[in-house]
ModelCIF file with pLDDT and N, C-alpha, C, O atoms, coordinates in Angstrom:
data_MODEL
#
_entry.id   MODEL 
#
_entity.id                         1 
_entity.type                       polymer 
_entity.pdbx_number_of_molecules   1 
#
_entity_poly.entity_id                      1 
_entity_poly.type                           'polypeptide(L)' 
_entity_poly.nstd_linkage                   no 
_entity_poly.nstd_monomer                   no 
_entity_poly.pdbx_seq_one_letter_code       
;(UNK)(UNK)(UNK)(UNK)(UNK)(UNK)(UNK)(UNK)(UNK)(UNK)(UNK)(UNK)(UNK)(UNK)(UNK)(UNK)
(UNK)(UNK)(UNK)(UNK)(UNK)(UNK)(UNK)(UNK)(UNK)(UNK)(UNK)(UNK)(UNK)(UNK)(UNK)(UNK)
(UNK)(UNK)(UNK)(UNK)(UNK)(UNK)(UNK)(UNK)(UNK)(UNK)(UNK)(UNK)
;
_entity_poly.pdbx_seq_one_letter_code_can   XXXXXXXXXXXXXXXXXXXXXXXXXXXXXXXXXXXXXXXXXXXX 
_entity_poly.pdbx_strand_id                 A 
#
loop_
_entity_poly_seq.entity_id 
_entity_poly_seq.num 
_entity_poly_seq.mon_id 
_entity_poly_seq.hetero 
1 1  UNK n 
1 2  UNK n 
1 3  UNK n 
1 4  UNK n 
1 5  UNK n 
1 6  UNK n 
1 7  UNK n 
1 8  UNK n 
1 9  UNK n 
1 10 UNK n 
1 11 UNK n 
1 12 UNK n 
1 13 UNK n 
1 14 UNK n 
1 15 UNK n 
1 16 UNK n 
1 17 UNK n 
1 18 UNK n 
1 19 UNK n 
1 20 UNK n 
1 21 UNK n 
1 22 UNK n 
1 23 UNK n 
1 24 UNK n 
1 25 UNK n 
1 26 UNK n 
1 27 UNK n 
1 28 UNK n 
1 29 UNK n 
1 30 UNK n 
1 31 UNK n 
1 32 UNK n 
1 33 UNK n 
1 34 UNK n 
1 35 UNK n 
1 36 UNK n 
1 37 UNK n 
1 38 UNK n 
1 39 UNK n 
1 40 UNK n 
1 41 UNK n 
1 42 UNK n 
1 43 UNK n 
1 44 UNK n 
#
_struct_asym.id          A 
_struct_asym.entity_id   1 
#
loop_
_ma_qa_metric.id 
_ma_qa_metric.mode 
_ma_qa_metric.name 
_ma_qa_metric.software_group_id 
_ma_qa_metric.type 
1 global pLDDT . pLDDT 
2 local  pLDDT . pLDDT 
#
_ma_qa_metric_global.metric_id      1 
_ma_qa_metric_global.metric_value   85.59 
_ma_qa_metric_global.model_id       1 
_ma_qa_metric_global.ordinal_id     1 
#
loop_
_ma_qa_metric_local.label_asym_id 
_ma_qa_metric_local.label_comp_id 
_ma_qa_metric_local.label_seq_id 
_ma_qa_metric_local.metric_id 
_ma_qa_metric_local.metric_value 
_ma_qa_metric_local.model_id 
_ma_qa_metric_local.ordinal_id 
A UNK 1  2 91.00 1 1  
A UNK 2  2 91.00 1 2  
A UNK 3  2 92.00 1 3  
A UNK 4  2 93.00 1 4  
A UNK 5  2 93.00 1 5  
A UNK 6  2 93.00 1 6  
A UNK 7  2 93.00 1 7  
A UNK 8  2 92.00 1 8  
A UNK 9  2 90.00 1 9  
A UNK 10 2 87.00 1 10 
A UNK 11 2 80.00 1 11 
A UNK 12 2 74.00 1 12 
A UNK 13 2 72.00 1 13 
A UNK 14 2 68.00 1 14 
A UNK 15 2 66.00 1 15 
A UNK 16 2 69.00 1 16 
A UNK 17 2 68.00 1 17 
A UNK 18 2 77.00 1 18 
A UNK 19 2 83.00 1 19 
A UNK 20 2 81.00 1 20 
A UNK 21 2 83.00 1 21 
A UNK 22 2 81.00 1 22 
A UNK 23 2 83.00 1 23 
A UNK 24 2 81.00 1 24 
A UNK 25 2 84.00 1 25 
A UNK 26 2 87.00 1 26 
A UNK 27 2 89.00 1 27 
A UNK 28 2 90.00 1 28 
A UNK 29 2 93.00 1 29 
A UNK 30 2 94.00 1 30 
A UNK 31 2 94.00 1 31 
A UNK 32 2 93.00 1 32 
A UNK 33 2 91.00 1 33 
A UNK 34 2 89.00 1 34 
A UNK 35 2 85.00 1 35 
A UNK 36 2 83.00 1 36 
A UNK 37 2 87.00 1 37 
A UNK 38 2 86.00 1 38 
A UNK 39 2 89.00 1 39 
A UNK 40 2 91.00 1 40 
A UNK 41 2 92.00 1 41 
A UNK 42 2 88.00 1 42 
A UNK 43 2 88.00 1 43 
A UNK 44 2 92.00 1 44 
#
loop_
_atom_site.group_PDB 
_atom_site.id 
_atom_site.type_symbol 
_atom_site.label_atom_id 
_atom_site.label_alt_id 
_atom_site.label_comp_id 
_atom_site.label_asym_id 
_atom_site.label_entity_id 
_atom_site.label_seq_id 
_atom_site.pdbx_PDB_ins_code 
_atom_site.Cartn_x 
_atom_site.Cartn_y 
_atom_site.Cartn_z 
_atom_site.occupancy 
_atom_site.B_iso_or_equiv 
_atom_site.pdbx_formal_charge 
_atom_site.auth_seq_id 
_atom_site.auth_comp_id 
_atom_site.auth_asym_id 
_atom_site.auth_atom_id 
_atom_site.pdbx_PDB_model_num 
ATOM 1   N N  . UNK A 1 1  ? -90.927  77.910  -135.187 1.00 91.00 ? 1  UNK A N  1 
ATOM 2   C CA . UNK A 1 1  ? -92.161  77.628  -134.438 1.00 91.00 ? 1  UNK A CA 1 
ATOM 3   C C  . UNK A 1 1  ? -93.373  77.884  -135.322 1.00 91.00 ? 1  UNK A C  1 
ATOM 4   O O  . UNK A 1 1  ? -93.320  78.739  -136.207 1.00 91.00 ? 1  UNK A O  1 
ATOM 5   N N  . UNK A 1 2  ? -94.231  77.313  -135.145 1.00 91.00 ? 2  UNK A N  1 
ATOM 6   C CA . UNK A 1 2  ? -95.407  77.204  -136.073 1.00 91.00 ? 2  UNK A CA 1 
ATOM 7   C C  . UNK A 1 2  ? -96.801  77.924  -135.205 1.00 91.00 ? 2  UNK A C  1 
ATOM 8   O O  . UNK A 1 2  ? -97.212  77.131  -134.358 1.00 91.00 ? 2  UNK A O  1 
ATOM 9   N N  . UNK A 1 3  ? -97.321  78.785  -135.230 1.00 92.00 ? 3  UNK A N  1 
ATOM 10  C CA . UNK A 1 3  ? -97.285  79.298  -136.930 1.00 92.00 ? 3  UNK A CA 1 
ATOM 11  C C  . UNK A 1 3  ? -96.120  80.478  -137.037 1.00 92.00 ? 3  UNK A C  1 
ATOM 12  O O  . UNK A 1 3  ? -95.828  81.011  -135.966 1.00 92.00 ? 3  UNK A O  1 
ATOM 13  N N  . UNK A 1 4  ? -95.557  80.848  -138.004 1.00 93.00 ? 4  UNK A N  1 
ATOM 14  C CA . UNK A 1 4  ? -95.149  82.081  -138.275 1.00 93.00 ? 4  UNK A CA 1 
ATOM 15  C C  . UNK A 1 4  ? -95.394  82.579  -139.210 1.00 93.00 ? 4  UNK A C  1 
ATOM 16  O O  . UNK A 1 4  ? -95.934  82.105  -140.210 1.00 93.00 ? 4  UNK A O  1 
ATOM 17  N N  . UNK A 1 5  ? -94.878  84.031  -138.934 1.00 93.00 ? 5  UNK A N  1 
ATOM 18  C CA . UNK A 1 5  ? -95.248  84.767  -140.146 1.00 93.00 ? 5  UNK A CA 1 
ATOM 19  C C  . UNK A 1 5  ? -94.176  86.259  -139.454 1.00 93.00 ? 5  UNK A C  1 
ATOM 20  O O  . UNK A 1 5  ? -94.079  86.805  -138.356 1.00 93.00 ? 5  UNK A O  1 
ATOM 21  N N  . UNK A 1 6  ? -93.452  86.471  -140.987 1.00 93.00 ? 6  UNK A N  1 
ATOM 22  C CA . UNK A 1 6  ? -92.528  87.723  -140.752 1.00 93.00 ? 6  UNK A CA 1 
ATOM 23  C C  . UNK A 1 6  ? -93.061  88.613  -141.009 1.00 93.00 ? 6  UNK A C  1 
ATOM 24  O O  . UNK A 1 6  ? -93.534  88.360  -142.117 1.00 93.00 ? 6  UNK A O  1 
ATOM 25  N N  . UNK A 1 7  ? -93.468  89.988  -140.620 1.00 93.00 ? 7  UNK A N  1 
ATOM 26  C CA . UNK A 1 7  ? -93.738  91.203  -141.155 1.00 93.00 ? 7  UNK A CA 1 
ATOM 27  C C  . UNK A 1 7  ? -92.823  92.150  -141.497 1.00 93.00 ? 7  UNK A C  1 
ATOM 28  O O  . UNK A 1 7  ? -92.475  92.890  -140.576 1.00 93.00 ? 7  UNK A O  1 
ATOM 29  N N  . UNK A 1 8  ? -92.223  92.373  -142.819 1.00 92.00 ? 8  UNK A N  1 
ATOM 30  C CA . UNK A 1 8  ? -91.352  93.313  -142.969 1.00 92.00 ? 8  UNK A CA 1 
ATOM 31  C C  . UNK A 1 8  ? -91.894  95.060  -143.507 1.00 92.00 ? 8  UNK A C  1 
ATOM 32  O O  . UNK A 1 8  ? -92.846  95.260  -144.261 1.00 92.00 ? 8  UNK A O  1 
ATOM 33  N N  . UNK A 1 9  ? -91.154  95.981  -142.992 1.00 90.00 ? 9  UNK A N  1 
ATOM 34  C CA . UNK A 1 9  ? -90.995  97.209  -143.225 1.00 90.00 ? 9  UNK A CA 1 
ATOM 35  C C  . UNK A 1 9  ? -90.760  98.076  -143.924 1.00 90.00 ? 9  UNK A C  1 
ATOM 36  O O  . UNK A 1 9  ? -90.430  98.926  -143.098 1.00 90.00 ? 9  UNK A O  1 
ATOM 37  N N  . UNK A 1 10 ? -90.654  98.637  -145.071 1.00 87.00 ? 10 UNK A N  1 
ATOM 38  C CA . UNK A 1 10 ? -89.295  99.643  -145.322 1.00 87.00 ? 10 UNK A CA 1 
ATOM 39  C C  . UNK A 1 10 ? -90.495  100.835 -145.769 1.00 87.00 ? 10 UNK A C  1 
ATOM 40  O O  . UNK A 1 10 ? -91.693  100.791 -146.049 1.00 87.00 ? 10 UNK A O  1 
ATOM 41  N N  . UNK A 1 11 ? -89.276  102.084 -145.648 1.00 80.00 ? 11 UNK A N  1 
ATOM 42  C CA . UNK A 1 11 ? -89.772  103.333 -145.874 1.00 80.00 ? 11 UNK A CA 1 
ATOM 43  C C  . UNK A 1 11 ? -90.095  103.583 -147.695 1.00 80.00 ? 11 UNK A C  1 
ATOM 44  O O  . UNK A 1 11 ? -89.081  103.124 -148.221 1.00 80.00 ? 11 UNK A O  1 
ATOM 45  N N  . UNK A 1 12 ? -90.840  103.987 -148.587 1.00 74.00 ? 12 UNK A N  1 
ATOM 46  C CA . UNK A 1 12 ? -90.275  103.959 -149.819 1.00 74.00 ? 12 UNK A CA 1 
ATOM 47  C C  . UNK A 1 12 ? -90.304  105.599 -150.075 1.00 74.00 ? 12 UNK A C  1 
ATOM 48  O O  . UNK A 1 12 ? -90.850  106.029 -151.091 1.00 74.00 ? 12 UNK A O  1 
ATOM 49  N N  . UNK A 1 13 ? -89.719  106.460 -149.150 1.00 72.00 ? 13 UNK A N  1 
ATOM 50  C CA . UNK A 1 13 ? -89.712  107.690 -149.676 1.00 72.00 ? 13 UNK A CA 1 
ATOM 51  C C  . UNK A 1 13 ? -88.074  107.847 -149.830 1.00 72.00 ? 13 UNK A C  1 
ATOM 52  O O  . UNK A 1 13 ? -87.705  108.402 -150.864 1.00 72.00 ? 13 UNK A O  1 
ATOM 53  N N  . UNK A 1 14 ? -86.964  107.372 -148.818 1.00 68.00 ? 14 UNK A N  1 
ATOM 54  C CA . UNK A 1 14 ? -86.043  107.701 -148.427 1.00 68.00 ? 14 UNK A CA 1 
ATOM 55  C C  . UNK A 1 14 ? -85.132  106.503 -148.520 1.00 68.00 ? 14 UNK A C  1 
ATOM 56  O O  . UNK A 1 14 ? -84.975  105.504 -147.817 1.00 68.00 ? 14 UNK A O  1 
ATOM 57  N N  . UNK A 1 15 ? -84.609  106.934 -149.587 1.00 66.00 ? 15 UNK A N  1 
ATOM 58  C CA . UNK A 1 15 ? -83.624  105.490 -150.011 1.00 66.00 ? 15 UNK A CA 1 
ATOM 59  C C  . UNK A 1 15 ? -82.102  105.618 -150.055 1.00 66.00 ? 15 UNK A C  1 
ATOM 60  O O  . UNK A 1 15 ? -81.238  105.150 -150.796 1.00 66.00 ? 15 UNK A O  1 
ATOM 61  N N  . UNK A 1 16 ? -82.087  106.631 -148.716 1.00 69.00 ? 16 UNK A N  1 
ATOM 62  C CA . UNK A 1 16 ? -80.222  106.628 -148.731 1.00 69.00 ? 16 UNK A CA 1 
ATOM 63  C C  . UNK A 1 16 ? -80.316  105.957 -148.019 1.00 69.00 ? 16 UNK A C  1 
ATOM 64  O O  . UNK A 1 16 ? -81.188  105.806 -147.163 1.00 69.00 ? 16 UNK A O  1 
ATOM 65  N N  . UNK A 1 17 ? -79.168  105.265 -148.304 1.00 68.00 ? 17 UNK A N  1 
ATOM 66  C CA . UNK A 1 17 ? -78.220  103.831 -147.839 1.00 68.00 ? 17 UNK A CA 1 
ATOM 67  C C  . UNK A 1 17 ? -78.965  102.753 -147.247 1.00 68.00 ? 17 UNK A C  1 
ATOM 68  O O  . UNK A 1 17 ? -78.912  102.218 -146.139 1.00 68.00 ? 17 UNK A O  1 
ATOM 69  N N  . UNK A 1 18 ? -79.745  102.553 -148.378 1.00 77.00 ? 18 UNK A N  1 
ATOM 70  C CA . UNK A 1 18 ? -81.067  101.631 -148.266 1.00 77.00 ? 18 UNK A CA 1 
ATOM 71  C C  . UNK A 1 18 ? -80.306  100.249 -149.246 1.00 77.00 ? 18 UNK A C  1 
ATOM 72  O O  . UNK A 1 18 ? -79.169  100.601 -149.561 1.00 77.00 ? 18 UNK A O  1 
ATOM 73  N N  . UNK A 1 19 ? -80.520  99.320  -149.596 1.00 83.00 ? 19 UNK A N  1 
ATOM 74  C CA . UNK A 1 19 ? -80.197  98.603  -150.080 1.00 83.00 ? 19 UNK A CA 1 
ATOM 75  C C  . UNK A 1 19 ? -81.782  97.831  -150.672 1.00 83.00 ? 19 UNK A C  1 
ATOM 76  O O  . UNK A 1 19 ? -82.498  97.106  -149.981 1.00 83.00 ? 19 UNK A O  1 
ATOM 77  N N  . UNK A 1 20 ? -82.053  98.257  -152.187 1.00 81.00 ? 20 UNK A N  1 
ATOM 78  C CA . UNK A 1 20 ? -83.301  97.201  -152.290 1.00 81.00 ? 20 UNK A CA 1 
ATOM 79  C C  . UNK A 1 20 ? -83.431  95.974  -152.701 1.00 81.00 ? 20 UNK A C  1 
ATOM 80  O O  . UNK A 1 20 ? -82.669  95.341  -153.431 1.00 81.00 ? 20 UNK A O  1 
ATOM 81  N N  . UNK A 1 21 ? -84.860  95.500  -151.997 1.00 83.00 ? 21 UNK A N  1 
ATOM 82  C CA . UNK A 1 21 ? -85.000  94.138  -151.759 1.00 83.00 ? 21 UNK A CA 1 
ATOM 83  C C  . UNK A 1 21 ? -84.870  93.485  -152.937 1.00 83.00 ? 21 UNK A C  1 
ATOM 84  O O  . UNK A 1 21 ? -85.748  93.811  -153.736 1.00 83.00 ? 21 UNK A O  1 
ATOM 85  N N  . UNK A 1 22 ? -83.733  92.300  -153.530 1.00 81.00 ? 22 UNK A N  1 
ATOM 86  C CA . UNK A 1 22 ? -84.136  91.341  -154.371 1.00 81.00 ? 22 UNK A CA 1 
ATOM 87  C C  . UNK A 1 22 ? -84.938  90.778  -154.893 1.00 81.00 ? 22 UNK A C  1 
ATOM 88  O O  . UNK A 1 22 ? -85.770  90.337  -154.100 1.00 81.00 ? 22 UNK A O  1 
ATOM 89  N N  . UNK A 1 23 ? -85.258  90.390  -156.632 1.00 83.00 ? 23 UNK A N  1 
ATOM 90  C CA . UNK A 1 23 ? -86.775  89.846  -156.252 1.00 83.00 ? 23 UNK A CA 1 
ATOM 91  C C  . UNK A 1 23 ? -87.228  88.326  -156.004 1.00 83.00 ? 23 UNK A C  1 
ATOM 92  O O  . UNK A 1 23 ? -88.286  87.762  -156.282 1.00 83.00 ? 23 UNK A O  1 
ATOM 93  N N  . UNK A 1 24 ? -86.045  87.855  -155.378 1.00 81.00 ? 24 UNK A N  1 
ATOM 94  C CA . UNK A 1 24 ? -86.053  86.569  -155.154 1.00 81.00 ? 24 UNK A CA 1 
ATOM 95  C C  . UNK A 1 24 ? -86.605  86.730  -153.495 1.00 81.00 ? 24 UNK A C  1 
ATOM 96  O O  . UNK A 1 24 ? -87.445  85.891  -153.167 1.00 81.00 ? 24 UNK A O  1 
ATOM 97  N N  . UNK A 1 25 ? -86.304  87.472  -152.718 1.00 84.00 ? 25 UNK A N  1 
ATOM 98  C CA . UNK A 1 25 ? -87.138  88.024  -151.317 1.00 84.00 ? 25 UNK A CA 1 
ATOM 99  C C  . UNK A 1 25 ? -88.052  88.254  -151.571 1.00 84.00 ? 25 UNK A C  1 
ATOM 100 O O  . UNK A 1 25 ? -88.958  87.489  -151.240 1.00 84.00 ? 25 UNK A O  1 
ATOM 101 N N  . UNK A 1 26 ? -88.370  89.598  -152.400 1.00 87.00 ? 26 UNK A N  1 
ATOM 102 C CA . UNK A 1 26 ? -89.865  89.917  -152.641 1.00 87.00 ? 26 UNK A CA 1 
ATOM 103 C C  . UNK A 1 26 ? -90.627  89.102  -153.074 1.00 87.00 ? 26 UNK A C  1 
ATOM 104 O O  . UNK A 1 26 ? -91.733  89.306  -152.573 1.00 87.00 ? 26 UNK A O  1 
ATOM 105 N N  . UNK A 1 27 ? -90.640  87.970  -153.994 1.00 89.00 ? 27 UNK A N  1 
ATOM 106 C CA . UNK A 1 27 ? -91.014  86.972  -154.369 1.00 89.00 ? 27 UNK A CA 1 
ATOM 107 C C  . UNK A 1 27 ? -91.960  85.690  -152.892 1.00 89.00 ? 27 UNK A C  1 
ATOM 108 O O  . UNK A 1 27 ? -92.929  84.937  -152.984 1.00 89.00 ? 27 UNK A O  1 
ATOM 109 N N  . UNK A 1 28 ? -90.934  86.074  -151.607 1.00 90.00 ? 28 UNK A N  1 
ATOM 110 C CA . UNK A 1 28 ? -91.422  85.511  -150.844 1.00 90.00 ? 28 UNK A CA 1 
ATOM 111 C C  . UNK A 1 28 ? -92.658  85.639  -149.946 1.00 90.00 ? 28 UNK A C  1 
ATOM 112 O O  . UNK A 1 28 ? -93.288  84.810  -149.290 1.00 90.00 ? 28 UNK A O  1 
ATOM 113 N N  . UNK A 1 29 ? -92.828  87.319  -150.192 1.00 93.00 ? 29 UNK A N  1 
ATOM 114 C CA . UNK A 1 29 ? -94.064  88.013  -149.509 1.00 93.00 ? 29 UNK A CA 1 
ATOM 115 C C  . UNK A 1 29 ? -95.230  87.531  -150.112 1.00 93.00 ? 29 UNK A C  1 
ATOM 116 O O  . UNK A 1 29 ? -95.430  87.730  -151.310 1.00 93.00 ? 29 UNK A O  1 
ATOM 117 N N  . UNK A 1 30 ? -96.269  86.725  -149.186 1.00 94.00 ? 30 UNK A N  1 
ATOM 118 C CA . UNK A 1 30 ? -97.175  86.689  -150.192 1.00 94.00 ? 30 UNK A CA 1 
ATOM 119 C C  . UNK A 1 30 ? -97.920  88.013  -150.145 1.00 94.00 ? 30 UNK A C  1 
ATOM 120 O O  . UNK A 1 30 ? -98.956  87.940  -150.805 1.00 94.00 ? 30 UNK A O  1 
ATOM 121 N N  . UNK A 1 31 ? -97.712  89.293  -149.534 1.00 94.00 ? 31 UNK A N  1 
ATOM 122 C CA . UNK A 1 31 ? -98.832  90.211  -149.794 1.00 94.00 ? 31 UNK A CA 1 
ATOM 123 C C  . UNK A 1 31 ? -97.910  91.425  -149.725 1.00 94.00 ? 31 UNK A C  1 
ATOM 124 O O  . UNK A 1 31 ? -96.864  91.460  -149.078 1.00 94.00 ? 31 UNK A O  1 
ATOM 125 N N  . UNK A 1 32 ? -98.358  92.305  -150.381 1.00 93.00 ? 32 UNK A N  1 
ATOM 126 C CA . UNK A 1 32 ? -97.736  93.765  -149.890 1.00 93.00 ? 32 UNK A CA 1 
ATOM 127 C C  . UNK A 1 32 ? -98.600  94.812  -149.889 1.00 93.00 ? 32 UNK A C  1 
ATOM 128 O O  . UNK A 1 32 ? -99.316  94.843  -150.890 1.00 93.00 ? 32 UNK A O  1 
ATOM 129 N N  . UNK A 1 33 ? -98.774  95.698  -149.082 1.00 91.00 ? 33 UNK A N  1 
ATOM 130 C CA . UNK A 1 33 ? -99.659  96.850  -149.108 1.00 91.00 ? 33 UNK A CA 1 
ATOM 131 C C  . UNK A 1 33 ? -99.213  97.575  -148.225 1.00 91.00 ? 33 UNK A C  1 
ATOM 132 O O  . UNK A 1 33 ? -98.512  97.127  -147.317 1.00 91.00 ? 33 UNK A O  1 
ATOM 133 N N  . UNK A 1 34 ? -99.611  99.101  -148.360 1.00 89.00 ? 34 UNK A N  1 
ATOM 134 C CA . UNK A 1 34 ? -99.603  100.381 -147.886 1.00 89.00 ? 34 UNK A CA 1 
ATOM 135 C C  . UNK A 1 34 ? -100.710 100.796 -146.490 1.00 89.00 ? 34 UNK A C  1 
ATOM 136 O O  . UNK A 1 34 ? -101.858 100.391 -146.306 1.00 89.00 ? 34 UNK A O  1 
ATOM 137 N N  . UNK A 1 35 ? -100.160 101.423 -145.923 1.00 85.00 ? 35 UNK A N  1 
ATOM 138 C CA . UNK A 1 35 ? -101.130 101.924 -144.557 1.00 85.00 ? 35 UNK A CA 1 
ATOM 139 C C  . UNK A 1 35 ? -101.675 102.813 -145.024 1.00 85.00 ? 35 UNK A C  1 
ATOM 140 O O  . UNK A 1 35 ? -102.862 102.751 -145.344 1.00 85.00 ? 35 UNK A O  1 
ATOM 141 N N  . UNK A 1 36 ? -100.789 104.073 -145.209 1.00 83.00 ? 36 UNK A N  1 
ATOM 142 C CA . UNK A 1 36 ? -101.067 105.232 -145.741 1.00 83.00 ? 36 UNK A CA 1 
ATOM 143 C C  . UNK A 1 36 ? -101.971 106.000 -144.097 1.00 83.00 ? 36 UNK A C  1 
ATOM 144 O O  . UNK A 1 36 ? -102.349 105.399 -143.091 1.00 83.00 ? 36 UNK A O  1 
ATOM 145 N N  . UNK A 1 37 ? -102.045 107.321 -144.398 1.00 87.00 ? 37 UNK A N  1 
ATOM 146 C CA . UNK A 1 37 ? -102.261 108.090 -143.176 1.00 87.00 ? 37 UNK A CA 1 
ATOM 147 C C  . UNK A 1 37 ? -103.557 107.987 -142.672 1.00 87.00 ? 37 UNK A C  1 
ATOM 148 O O  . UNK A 1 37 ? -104.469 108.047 -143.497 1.00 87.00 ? 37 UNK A O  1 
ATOM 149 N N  . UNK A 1 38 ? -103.844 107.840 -141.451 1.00 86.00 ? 38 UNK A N  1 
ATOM 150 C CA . UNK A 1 38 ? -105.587 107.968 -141.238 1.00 86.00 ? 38 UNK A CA 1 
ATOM 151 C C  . UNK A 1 38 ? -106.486 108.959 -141.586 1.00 86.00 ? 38 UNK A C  1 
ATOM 152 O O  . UNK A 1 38 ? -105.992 110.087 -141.590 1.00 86.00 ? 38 UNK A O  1 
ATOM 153 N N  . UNK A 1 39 ? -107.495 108.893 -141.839 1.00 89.00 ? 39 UNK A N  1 
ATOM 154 C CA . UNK A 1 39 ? -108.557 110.240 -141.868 1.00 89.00 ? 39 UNK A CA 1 
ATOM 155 C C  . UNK A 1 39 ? -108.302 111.369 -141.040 1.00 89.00 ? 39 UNK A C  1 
ATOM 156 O O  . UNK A 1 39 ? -107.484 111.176 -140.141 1.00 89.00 ? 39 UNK A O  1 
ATOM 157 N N  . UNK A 1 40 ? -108.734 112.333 -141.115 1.00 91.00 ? 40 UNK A N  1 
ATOM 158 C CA . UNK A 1 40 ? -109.299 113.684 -139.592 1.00 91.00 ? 40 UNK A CA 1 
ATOM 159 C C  . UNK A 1 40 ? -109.723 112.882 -138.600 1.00 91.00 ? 40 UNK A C  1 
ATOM 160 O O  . UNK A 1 40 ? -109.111 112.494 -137.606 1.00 91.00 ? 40 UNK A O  1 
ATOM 161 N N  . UNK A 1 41 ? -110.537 112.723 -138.862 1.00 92.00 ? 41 UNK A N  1 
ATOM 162 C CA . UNK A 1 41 ? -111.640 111.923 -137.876 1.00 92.00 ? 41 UNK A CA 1 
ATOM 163 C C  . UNK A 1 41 ? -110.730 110.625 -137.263 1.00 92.00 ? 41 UNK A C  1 
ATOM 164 O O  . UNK A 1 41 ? -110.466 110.450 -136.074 1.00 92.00 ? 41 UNK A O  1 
ATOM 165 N N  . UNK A 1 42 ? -110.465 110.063 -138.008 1.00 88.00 ? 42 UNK A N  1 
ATOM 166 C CA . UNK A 1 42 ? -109.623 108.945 -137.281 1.00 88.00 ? 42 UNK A CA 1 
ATOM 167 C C  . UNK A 1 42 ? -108.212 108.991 -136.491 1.00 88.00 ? 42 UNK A C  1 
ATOM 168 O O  . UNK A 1 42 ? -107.579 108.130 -135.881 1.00 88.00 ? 42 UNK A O  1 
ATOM 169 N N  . UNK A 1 43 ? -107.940 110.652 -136.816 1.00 88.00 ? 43 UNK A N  1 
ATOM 170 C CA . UNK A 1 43 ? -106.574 110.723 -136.362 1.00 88.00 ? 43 UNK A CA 1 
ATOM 171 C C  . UNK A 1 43 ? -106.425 111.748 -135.288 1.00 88.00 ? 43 UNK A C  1 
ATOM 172 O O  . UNK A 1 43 ? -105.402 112.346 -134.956 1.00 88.00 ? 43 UNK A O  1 
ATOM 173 N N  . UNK A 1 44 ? -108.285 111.889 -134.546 1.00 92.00 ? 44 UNK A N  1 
ATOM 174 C CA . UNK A 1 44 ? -108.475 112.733 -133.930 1.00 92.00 ? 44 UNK A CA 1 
ATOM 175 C C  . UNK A 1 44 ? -108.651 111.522 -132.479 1.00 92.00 ? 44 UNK A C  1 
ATOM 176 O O  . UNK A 1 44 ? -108.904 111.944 -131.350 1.00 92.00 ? 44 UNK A O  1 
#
């Protein structure tokens, strides 16, 4: 169905019985980035 778009996940601290991504997958993401934790203030 149009439009799509996949959002994928993974943890990168904890890599038991993780299997990593190929870079023929990764290749497919056009973007990757980090959340990372909110501020004080924002997490108040």
């Amino acid at each position: 169905p149009q439009p799509f778009m996949v959002l994928a996940t993974q943890n990168p601290i904890e890599y038991e019985g993780t299997f990593p991504l190929p870079e023929a997958q990764l290749d497919r993401f056009l973007i990757r980035m980090f959340l990372g934790y909110p501020s004080p203030t924002d997490e108040v």
